[in-house]
Protein backbone atom coordinates (compact mmCIF):
# COMPACT_ATOMS: atom_id res chain seq x y z
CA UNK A 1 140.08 -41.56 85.36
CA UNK A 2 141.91 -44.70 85.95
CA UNK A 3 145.91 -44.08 86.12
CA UNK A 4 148.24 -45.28 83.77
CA UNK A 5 150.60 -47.73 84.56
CA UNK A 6 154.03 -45.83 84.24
CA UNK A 7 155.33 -43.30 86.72
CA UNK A 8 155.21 -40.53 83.81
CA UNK A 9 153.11 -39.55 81.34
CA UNK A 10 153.77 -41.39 77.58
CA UNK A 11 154.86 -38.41 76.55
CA UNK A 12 157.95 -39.39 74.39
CA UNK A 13 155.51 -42.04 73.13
CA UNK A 14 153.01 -39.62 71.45
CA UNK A 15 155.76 -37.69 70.34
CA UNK A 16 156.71 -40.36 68.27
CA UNK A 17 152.89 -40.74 66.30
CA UNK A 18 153.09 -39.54 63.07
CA UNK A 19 149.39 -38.73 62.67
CA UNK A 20 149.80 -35.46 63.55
CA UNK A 21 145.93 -34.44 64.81
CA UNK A 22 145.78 -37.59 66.87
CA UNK A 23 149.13 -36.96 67.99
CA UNK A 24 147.82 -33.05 69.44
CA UNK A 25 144.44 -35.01 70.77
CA UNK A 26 146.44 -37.75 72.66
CA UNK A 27 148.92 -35.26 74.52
CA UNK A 28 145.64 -32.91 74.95
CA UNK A 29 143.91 -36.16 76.31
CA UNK A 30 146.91 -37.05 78.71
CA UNK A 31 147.37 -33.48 80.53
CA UNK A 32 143.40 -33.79 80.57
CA UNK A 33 143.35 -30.62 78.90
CA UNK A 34 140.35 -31.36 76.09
CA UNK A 35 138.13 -28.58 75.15
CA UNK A 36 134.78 -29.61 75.77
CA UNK A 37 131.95 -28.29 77.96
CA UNK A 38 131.61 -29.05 81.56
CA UNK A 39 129.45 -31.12 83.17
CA UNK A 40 127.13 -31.58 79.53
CA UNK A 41 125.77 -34.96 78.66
CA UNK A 42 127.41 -37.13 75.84
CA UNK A 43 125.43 -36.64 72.53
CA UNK A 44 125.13 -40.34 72.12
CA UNK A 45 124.20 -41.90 75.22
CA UNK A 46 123.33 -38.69 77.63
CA UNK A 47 126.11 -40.58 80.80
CA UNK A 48 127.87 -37.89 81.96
CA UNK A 49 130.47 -36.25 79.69
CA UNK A 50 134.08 -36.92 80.55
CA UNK A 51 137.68 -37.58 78.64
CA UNK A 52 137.68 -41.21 79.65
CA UNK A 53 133.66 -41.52 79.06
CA UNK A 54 134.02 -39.72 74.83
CA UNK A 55 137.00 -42.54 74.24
CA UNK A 56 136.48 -45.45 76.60
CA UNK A 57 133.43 -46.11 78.18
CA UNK A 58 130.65 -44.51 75.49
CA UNK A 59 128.50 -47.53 74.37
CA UNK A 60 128.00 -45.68 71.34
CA UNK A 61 131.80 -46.53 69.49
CA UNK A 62 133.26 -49.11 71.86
CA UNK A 63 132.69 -52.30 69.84
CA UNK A 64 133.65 -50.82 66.46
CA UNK A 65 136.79 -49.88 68.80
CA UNK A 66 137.73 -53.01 70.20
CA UNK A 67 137.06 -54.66 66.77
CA UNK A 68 139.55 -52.41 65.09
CA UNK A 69 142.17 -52.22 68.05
CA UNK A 70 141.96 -56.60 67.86
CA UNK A 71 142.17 -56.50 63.76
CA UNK A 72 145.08 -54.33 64.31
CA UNK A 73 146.85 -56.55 66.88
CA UNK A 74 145.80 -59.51 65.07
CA UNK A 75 147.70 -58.25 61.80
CA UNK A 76 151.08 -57.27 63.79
CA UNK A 77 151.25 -60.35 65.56
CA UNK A 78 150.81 -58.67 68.70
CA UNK A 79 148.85 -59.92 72.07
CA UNK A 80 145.13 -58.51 72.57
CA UNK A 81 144.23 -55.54 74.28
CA UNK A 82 140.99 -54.16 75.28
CA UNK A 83 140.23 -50.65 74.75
CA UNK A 84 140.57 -49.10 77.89
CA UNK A 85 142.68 -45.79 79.74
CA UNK A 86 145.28 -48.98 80.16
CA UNK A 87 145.76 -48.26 76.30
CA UNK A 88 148.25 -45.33 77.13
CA UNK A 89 150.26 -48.66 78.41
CA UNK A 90 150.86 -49.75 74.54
CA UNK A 91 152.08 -46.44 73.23
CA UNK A 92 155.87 -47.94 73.21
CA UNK A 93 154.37 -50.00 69.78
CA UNK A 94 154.36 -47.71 66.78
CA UNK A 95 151.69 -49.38 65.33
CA UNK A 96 149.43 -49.47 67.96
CA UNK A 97 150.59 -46.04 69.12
CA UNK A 98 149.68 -44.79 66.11
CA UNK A 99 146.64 -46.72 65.57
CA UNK A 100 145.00 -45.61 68.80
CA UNK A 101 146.12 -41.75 67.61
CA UNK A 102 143.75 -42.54 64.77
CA UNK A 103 140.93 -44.12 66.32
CA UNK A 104 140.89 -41.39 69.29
CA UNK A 105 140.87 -38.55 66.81
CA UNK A 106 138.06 -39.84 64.31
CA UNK A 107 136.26 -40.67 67.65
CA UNK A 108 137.06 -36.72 68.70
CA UNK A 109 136.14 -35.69 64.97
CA UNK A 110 132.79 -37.59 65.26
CA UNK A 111 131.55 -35.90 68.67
CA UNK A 112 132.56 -32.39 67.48
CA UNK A 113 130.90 -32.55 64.15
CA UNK A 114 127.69 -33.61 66.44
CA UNK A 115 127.65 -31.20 68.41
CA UNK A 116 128.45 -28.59 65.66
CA UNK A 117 125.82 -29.39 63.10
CA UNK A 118 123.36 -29.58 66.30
CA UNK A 119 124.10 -26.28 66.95
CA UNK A 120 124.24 -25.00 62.94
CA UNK A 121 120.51 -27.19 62.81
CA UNK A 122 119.18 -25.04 65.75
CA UNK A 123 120.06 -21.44 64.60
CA UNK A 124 119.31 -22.34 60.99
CA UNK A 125 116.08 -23.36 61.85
CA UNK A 126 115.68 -20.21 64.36
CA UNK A 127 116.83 -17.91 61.45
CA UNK A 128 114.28 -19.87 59.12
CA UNK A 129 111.43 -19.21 61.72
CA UNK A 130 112.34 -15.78 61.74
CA UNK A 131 112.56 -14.76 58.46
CA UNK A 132 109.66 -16.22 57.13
CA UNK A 133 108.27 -14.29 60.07
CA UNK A 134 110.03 -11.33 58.19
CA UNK A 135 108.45 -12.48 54.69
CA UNK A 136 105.01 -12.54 55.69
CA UNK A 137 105.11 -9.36 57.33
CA UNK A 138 106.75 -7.28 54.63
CA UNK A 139 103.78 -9.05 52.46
CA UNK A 140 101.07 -7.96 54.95
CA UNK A 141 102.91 -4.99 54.08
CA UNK A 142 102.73 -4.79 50.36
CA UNK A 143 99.19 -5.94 50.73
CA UNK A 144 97.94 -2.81 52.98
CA UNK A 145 99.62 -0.20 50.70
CA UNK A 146 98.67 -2.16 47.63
CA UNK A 147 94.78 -1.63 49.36
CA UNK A 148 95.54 1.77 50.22
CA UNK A 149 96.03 2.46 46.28
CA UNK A 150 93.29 1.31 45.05
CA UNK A 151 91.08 3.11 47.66
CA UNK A 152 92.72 6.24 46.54
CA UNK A 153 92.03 5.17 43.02
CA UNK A 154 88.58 4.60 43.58
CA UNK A 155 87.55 7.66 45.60
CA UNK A 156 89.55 10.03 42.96
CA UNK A 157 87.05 7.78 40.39
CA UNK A 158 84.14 8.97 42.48
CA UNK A 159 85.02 12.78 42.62
């Protein structure tokens, strides 16, 4: 991960975004302390999984990014920035600050609902398999004794 320009982290900077879940993601994202799973691939482009990879470098989001990041600065009257770890560098704007909070936690939101309806998909359709697995075999069920009945009913016929 490339290093930010200041000696310290920005952490009187997030402290002063008011979106409160990008807020939590940034300061997660800055003590590189993100929950995510080791050494996976990225859902949307299979590179290698890392912090600065799922915000900055995935091919997947990074125009949409830099689109909304330039609106933004566009609109404030402030100078162009590309999306990059060098980001961190603008937190001192509020607007900005709390503009990347925003993009970095839909980006976050994004890759977890992914991965969890991925997940949901694969055991639902596991459970699926299995109990219609379950269905037909409490049918072939039904169907023996239903048999066995009527062979009872036909031999007491015959005697």
């Amino acid at each position: 991960m490339k290093e930010i320009k200041k000696t310290t982290l920005p952490f009187l900077e997030i402290r002063k975004i008011v979106n409160l879940k990008g807020r939590d993601l940034l300061w997660r994202l800055a003590l590189k302390a993100l929950p995510k799973i080791h050494n996976a691939p990225c859902i949307w482009c299979n590179e290698q999984e890392t912090s600065e990879h799922i915000f900055f470098k995935c091919k997947s989001h990074i125009k949409e990014t830099q689109e909304c990041i330039n609106y933004i600065q566009e609109k404030s009257g402030g100078s162009r920035i590309n999306w990059g770890i060098e980001i961190f560098n603008r937190l001192d704007i509020p607007l900005t600050a709390n503009a990347i909070a925003i993009i970095c936690e839909n980006i976050w939101r994004r890759r977890n609902k992914k991965i969890h309806n991925t997940q949901k998909l694969k055991k639902t359709t596991k459970e699926n398999s299995n109990s219609s697995l379950g269905k037909n075999k409490k049918q072939h069920i039904e169907t023996n004794q239903t048999r066995k009945k009527s062979n009872q009913q036909r031999t007491n016929k015959i005697i």
